[in-house]
Protein backbone atom coordinates (compact mmCIF):
# COMPACT_ATOMS: atom_id res chain seq x y z
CA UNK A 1 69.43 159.88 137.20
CA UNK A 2 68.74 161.35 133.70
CA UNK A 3 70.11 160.56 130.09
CA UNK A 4 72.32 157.45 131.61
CA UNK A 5 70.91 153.94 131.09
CA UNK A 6 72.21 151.36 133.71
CA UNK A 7 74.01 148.66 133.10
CA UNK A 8 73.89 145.48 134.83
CA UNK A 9 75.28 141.67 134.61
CA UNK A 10 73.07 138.81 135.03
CA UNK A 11 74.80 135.88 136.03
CA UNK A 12 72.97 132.44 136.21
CA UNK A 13 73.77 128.75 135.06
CA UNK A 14 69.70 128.22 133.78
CA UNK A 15 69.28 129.88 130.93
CA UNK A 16 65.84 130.46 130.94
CA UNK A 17 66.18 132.65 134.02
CA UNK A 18 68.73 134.51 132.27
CA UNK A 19 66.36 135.37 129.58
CA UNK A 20 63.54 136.40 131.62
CA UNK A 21 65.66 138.71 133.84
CA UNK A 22 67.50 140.05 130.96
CA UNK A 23 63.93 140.69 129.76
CA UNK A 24 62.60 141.91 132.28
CA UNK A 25 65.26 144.41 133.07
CA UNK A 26 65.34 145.66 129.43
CA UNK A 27 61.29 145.75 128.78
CA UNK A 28 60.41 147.23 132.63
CA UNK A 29 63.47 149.60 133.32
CA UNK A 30 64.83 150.43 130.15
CA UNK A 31 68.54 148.91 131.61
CA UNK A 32 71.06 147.21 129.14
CA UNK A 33 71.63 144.02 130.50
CA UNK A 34 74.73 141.26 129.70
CA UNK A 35 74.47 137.72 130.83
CA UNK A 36 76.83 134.76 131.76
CA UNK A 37 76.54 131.53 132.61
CA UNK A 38 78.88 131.11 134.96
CA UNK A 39 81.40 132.81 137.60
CA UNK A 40 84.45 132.62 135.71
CA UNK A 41 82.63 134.33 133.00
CA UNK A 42 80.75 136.46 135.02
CA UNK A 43 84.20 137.60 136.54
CA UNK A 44 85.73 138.13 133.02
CA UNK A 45 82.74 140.10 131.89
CA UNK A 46 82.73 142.31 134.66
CA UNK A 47 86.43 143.44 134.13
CA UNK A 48 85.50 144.31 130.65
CA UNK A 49 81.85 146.05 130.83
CA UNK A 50 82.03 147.28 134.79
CA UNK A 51 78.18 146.78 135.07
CA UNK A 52 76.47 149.08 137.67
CA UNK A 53 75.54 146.36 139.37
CA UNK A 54 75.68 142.46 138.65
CA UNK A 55 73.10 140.13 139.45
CA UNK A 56 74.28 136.94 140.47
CA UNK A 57 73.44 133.25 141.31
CA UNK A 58 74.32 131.46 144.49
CA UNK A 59 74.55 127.87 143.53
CA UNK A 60 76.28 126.98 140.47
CA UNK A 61 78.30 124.58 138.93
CA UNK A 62 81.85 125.15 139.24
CA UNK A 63 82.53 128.59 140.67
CA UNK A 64 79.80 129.39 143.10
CA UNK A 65 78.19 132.57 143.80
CA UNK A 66 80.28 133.69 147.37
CA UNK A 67 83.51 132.20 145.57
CA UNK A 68 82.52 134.71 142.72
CA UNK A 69 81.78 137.78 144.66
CA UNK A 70 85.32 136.69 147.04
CA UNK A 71 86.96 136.70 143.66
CA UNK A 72 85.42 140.36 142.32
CA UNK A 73 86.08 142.12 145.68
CA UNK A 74 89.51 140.91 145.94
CA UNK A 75 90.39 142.42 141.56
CA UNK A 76 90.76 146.25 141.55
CA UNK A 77 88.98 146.43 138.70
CA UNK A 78 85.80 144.90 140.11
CA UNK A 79 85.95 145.27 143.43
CA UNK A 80 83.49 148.56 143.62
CA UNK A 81 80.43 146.75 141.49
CA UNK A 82 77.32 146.26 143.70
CA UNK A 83 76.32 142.94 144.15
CA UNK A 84 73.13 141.08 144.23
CA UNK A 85 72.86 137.53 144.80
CA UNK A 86 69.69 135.67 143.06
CA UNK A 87 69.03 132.50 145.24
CA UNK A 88 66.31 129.89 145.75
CA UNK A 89 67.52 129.09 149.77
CA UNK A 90 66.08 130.27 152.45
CA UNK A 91 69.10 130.28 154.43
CA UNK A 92 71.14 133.82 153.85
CA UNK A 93 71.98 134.43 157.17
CA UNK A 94 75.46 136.32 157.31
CA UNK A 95 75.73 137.16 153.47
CA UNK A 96 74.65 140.72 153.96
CA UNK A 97 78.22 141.10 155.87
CA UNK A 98 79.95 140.08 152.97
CA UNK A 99 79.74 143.16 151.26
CA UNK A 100 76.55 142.69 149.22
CA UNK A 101 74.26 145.14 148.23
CA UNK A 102 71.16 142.66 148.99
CA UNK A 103 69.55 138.82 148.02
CA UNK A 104 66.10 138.63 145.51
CA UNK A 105 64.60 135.23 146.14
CA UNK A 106 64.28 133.04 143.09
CA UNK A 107 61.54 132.59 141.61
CA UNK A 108 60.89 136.66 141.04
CA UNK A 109 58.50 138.45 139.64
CA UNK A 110 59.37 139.56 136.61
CA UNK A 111 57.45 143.04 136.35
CA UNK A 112 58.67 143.98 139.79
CA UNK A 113 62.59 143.09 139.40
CA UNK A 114 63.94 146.18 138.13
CA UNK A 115 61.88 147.76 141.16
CA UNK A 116 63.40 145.19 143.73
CA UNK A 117 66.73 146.14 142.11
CA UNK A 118 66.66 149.57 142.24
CA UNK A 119 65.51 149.58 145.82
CA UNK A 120 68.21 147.69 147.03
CA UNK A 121 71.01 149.84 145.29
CA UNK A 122 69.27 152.86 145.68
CA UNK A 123 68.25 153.50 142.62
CA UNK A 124 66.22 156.75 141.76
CA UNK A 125 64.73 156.60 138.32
């Protein structure tokens, strides 16, 4: 993929991870990343930007992570957006039939997240 920069969504309630990410994404792989804080936002952001992919955080206050990617597949206007859930469990049995594009364990490494990214979507650069 030449000439197009990617676009993806972090979404995370700690701030500081959505700094480093966004960061890290930006600095390493050239992407233009958004962030939100939450699913409701996230969900709202994503009808309005439709990121390449969205990056997105398990537990959370409020809306959770599954109840946010439920809500995105089931809105026409989000429902195509790769997924990638960001999570400190260990547990994530079953959430690769639930239409995700793939889990990145939490803490990541920051110079190789773009890389995990990419290799989970597909991503040629």
């Amino acid at each position: 993929m030449t000439g197009q920069v990617r676009r993806v969504l972090v979404v995370d309630d700690d701030e500081l991870l959505r700094e480093v990410a966004k960061a890290s994404l930006e600095l390493v792989a050239g992407w233009s990343v958004s962030t939100a804080a939450s699913g409701v936002e996230a969900h709202e952001l994503a009808r309005v930007e439709h990121p390449d992919a969205i990056m997105l955080d398990v537990m959370m206050p409020g809306q959770d992570g599954p109840t946010t990617l439920t809500a995105l597949r089931r809105d026409a206007a989000t429902h195509d957006i790769p997924v990638i859930f960001l999570t400190a469990k260990n547990n994530t049995l079953g959430w690769t039939d639930s239409g995700l594009a793939g889990v990145i364990a939490k803490p990541f490494d920051a110079m190789r997240l773009a890389a995990q990214v990419s290799e989970l979507l597909g991503w040629q650069e």
